[in-house]
Protein backbone atom coordinates (compact mmCIF):
# COMPACT_ATOMS: atom_id res chain seq x y z
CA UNK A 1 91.92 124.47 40.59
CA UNK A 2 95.59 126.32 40.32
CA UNK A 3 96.53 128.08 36.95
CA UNK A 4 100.21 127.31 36.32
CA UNK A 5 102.24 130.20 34.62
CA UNK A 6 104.85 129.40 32.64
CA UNK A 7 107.86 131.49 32.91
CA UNK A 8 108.14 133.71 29.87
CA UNK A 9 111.84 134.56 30.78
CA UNK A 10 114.33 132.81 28.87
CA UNK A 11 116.55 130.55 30.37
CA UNK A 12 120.26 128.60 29.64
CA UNK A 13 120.36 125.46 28.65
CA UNK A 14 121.84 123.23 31.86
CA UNK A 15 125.30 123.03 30.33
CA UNK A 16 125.90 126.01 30.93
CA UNK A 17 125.88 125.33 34.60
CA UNK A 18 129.25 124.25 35.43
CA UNK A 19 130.18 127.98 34.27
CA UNK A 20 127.22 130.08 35.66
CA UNK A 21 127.62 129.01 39.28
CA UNK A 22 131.09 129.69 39.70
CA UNK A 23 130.64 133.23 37.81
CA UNK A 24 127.51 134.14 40.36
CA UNK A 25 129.27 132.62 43.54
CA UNK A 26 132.71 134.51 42.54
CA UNK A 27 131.02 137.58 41.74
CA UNK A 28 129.11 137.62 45.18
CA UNK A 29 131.81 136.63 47.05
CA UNK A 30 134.95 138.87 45.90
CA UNK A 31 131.55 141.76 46.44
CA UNK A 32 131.52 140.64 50.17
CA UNK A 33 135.16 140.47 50.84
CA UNK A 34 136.20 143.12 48.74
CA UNK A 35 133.72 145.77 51.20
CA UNK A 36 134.88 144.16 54.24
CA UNK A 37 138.74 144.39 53.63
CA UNK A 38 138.68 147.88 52.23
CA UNK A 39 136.47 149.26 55.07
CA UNK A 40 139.32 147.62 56.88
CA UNK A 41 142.10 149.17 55.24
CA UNK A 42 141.26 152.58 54.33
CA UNK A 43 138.30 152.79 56.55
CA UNK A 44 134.91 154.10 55.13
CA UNK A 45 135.17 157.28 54.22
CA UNK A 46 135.49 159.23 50.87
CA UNK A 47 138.32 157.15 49.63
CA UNK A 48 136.16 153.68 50.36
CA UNK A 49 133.51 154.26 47.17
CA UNK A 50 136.75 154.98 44.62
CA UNK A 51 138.65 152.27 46.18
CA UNK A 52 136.25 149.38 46.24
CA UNK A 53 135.13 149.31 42.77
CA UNK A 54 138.91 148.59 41.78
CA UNK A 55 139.57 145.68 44.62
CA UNK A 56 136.62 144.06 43.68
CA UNK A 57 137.21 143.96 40.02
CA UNK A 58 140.49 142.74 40.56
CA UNK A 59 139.68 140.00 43.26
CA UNK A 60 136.89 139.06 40.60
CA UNK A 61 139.48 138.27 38.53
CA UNK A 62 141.32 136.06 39.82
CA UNK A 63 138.38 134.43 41.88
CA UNK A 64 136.24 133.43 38.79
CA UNK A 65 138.76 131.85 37.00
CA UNK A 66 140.57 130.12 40.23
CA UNK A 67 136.56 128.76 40.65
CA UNK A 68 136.40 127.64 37.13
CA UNK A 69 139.97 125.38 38.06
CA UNK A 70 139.32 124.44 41.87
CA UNK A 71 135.43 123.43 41.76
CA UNK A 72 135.59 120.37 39.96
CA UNK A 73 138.16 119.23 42.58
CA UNK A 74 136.33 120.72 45.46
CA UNK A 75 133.39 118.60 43.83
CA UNK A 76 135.56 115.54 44.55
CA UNK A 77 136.80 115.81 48.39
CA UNK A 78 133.44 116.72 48.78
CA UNK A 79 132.30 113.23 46.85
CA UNK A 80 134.28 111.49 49.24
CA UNK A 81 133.56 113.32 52.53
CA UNK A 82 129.75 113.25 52.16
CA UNK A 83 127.46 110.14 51.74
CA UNK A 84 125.55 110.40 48.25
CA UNK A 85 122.05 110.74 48.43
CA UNK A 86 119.33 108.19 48.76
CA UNK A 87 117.75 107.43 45.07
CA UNK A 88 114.12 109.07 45.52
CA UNK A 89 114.46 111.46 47.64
């Protein structure tokens, strides 16, 4: 016999959903693309750690709200590219 554990962490109601996602996607990805194009530019060296910080706040910026605009768009090509799932699986 398994013991389930509840989580004891709170959690978000799922309406807040539609405005987590793109904050955690846009946060990850400006992280990513901010390193790589700054190692490209400047190179890694001293200047890289006080130069990052700054091009990924500002590509934050305009990614997260961009997100908040483009998804629900995004969500609809996508509606019409891809078949819908199957109801039970």
């Amino acid at each position: 016999m398994s013991i389930v554990q509840r989580s004891t962490r709170r959690r978000l109601p799922a309406q807040y959903a539609s405005v987590i996602m793109p904050l955690v996607l846009s946060l990850l990805m400006t992280f990513v693309v901010s390193a790589i194009s700054t190692w490209k530019s400047p190179g890694f060296g001293p200047s890289f750690l006080s130069t990052w910080p700054v091009a990924w706040g500002l590509s934050w910026l305009v990614a997260f709200p961009t997100l908040l605009i483009v998804l629900p768009i995004v969500r609809r090509i996508v509606g019409l590219v891809v078949e819908p799932p199957l109801a039970g699986r």
